[in-house]
C-alpha atoms as a PDB file:
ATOM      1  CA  UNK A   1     108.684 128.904 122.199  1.00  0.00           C
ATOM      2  CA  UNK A   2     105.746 127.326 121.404  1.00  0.00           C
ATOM      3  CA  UNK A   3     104.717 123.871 119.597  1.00  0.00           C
ATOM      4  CA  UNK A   4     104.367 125.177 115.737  1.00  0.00           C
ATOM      5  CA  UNK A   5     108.326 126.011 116.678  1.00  0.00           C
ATOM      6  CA  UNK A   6     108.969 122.515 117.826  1.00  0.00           C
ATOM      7  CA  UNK A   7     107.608 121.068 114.409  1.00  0.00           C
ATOM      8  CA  UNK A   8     109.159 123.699 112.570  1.00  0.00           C
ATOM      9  CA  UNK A   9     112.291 122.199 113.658  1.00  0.00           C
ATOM     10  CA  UNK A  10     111.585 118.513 114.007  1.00  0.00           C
ATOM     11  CA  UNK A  11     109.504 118.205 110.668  1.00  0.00           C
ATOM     12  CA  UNK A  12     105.944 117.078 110.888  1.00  0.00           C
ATOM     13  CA  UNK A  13     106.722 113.047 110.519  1.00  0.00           C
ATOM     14  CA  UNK A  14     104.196 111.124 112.786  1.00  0.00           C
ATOM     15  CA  UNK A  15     104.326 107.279 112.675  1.00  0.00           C
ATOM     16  CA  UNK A  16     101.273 105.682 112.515  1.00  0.00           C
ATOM     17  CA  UNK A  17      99.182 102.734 112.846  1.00  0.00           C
ATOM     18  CA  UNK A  18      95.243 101.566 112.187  1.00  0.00           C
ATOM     19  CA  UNK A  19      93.440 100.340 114.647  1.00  0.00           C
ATOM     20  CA  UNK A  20      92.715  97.383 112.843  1.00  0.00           C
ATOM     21  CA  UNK A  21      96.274  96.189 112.864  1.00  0.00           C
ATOM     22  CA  UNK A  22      97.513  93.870 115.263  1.00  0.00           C
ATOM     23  CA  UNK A  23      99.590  94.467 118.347  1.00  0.00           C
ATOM     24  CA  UNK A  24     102.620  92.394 116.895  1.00  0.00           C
ATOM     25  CA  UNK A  25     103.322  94.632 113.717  1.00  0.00           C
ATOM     26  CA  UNK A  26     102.809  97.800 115.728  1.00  0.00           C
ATOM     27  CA  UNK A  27     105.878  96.320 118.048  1.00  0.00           C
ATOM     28  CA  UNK A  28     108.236  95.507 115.171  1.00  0.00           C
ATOM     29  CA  UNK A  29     107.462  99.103 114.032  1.00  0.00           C
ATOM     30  CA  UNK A  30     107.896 100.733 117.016  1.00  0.00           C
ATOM     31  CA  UNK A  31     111.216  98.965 117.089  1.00  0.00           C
ATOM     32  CA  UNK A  32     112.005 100.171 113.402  1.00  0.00           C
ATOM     33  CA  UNK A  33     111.583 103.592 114.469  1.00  0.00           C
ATOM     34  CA  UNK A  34     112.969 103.756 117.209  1.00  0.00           C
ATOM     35  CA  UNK A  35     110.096 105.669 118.846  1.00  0.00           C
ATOM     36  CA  UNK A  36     107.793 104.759 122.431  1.00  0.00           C
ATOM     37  CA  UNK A  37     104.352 105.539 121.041  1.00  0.00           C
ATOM     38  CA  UNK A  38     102.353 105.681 117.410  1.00  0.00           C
ATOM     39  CA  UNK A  39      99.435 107.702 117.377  1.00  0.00           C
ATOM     40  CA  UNK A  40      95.869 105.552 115.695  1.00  0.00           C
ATOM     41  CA  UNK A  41      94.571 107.193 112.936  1.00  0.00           C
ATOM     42  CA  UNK A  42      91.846 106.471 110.563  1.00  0.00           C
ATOM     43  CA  UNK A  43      91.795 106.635 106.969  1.00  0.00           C
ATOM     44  CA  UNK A  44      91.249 110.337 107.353  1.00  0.00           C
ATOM     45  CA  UNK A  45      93.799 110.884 109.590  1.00  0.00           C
ATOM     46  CA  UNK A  46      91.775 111.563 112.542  1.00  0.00           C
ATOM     47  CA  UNK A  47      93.351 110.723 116.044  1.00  0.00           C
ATOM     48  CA  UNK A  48      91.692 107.588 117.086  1.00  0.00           C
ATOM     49  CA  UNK A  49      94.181 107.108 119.662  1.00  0.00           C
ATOM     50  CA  UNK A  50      97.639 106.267 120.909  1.00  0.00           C
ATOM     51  CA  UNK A  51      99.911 103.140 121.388  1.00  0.00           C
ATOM     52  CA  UNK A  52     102.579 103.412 123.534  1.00  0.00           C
ATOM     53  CA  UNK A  53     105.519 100.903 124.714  1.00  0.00           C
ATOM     54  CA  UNK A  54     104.058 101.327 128.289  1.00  0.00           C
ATOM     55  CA  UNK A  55     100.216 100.195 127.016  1.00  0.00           C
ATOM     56  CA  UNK A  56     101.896  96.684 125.366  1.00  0.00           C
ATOM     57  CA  UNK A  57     104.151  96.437 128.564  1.00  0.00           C
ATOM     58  CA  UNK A  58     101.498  96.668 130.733  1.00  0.00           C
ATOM     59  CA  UNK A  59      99.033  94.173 128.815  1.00  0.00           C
ATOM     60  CA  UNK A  60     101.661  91.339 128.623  1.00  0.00           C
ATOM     61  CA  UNK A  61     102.555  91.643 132.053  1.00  0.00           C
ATOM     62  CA  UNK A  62      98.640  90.865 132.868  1.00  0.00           C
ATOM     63  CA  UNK A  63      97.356  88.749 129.835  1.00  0.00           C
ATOM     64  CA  UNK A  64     100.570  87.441 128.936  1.00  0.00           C
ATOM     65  CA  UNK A  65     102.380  87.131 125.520  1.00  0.00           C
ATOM     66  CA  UNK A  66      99.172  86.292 123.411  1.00  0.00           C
ATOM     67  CA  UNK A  67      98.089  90.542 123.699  1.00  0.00           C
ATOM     68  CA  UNK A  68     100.614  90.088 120.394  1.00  0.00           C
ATOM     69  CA  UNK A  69      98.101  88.876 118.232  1.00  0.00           C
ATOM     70  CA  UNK A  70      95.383  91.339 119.488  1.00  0.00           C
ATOM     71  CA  UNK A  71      94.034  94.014 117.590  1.00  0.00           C
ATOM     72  CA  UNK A  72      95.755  98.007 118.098  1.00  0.00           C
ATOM     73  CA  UNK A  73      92.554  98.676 119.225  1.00  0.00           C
ATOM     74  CA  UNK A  74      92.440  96.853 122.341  1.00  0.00           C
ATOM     75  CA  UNK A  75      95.059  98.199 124.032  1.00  0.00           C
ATOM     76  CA  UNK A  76      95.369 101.609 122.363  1.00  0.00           C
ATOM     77  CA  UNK A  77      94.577 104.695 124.457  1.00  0.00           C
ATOM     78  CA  UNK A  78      91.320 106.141 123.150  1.00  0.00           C
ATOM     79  CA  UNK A  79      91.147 109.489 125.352  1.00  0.00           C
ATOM     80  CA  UNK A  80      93.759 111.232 123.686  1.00  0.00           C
ATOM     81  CA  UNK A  81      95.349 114.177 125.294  1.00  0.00           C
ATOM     82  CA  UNK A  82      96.323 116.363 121.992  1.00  0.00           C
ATOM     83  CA  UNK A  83      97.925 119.855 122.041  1.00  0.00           C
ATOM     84  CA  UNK A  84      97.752 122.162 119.097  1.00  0.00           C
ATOM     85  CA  UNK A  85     100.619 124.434 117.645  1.00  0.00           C
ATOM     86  CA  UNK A  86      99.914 127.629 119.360  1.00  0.00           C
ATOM     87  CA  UNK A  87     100.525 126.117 122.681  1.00  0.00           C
ATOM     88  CA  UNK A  88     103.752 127.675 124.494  1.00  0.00           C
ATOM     89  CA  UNK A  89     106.038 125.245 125.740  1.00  0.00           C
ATOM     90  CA  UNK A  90     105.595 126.001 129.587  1.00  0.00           C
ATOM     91  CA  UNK A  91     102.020 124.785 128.965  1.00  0.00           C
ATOM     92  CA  UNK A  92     102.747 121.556 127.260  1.00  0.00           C
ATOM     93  CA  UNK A  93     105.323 120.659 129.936  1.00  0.00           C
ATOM     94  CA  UNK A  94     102.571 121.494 132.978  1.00  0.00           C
ATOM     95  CA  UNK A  95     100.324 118.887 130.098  1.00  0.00           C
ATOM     96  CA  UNK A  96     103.017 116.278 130.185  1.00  0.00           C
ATOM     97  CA  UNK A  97     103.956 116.160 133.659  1.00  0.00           C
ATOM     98  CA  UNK A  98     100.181 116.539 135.248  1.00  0.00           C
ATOM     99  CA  UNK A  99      99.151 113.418 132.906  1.00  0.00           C
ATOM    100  CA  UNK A 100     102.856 111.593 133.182  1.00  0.00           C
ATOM    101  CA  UNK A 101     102.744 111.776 129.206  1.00  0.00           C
ATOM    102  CA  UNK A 102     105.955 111.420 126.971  1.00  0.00           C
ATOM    103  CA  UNK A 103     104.133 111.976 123.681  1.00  0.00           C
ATOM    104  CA  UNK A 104     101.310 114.838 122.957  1.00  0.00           C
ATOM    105  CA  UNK A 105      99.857 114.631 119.215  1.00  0.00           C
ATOM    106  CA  UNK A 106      99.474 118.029 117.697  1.00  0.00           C
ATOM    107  CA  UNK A 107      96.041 118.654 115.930  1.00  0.00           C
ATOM    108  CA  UNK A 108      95.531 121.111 113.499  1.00  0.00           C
ATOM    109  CA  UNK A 109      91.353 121.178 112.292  1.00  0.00           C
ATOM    110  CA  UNK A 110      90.503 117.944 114.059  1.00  0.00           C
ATOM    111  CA  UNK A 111      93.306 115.801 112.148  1.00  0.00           C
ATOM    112  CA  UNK A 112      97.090 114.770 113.002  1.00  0.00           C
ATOM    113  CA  UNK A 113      99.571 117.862 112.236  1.00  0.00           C
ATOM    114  CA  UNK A 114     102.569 116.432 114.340  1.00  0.00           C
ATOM    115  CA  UNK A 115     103.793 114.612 117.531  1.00  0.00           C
ATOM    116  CA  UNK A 116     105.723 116.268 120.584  1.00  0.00           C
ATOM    117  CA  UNK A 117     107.677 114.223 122.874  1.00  0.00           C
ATOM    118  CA  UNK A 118     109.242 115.226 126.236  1.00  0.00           C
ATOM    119  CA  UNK A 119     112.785 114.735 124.306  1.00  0.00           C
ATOM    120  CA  UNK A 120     111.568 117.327 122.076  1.00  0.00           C
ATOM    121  CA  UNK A 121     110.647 119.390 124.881  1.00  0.00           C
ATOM    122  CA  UNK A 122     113.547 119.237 127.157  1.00  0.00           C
ATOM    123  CA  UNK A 123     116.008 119.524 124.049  1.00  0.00           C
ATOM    124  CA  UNK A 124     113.993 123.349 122.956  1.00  0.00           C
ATOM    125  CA  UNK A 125     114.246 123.799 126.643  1.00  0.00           C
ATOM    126  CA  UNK A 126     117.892 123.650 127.141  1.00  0.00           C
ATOM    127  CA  UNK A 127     118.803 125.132 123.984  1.00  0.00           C
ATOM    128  CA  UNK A 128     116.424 128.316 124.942  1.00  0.00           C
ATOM    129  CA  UNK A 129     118.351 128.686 129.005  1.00  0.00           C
ATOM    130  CA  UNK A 130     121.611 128.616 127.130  1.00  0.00           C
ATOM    131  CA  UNK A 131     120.862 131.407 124.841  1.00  0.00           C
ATOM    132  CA  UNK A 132     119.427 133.206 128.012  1.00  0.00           C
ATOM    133  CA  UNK A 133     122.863 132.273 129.921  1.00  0.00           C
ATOM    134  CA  UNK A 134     125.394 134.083 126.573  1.00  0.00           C
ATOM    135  CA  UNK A 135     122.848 136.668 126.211  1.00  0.00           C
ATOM    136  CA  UNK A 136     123.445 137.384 129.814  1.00  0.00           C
ATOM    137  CA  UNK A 137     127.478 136.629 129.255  1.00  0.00           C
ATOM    138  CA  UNK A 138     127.418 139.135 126.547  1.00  0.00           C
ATOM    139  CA  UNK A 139     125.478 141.722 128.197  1.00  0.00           C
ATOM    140  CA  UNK A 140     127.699 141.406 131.283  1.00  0.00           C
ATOM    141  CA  UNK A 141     130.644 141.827 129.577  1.00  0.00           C
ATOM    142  CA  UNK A 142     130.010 144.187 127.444  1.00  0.00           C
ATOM    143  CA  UNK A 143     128.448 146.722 130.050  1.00  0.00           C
ATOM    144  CA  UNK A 144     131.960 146.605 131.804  1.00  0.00           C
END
């Protein structure tokens, strides 16, 4: 299985934030969502970077409460590890767990095409060792 599969499943929906807005908003909205990171894109929906709940955690607990009022772009991670849709899914596990990430952004031609997070992962993951364990059911019982 490979990424394009994942979003072929999922749907392509990203949620988003400019660096320009402030760390309280992108909060509430992670909230709203229900989600741990937004990806940072520009107008042109390049990948400027990533917020996650871990980034705000981890300012607050140094700077305290006022990181709130702070711009994205101060605590946003700018080196962003993407993947792209033709990556297999053994790959973008060895990705996640090497750089302890829980959400990849897809890129398709330098802009935002999708987001993968290790829920997506270990959901395609189970779903493709139980197909393995009734194909094997059915060829077992079927050869006797």
């Amino acid at each position: 299985m490979s990424v394009a599969r994942i979003l072929e499943e999922k749907g392509p929906d990203v949620f988003t934030v400019s660096e320009n807005g402030n760390i309280h908003d992108a909060v509430r909205a992670l909230g709203e969502h229900r989600v741990g990171a937004m990806v940072v894109v520009d107008d042109d929906h390049r990948i400027k970077g990533i917020l996650s709940e871990r980034d705000i955690v981890g300012a607050i607990a140094k700077r305290g409460a006022s990181v709130l009022s702070e711009p994205v772009s101060a605590l946003m991670t700018r080196n962003v590890v993407t993947c792209t849709e033709d990556m297999p899914i053994n790959r973008l596990m060895e990705l996640m767990t090497k750089g302890r990430f829980r959400h990849l952004p897809v890129e398709r031609d330098g802009k935002l095409a999708g987001i993968i997070s290790i829920g997506d992962v270990v959901k395609r993951r189970i779903a493709e060792v139980e197909q393995e364990a009734a194909e094997i059911r059915h060829y077992i019982t079927s050869s006797a």
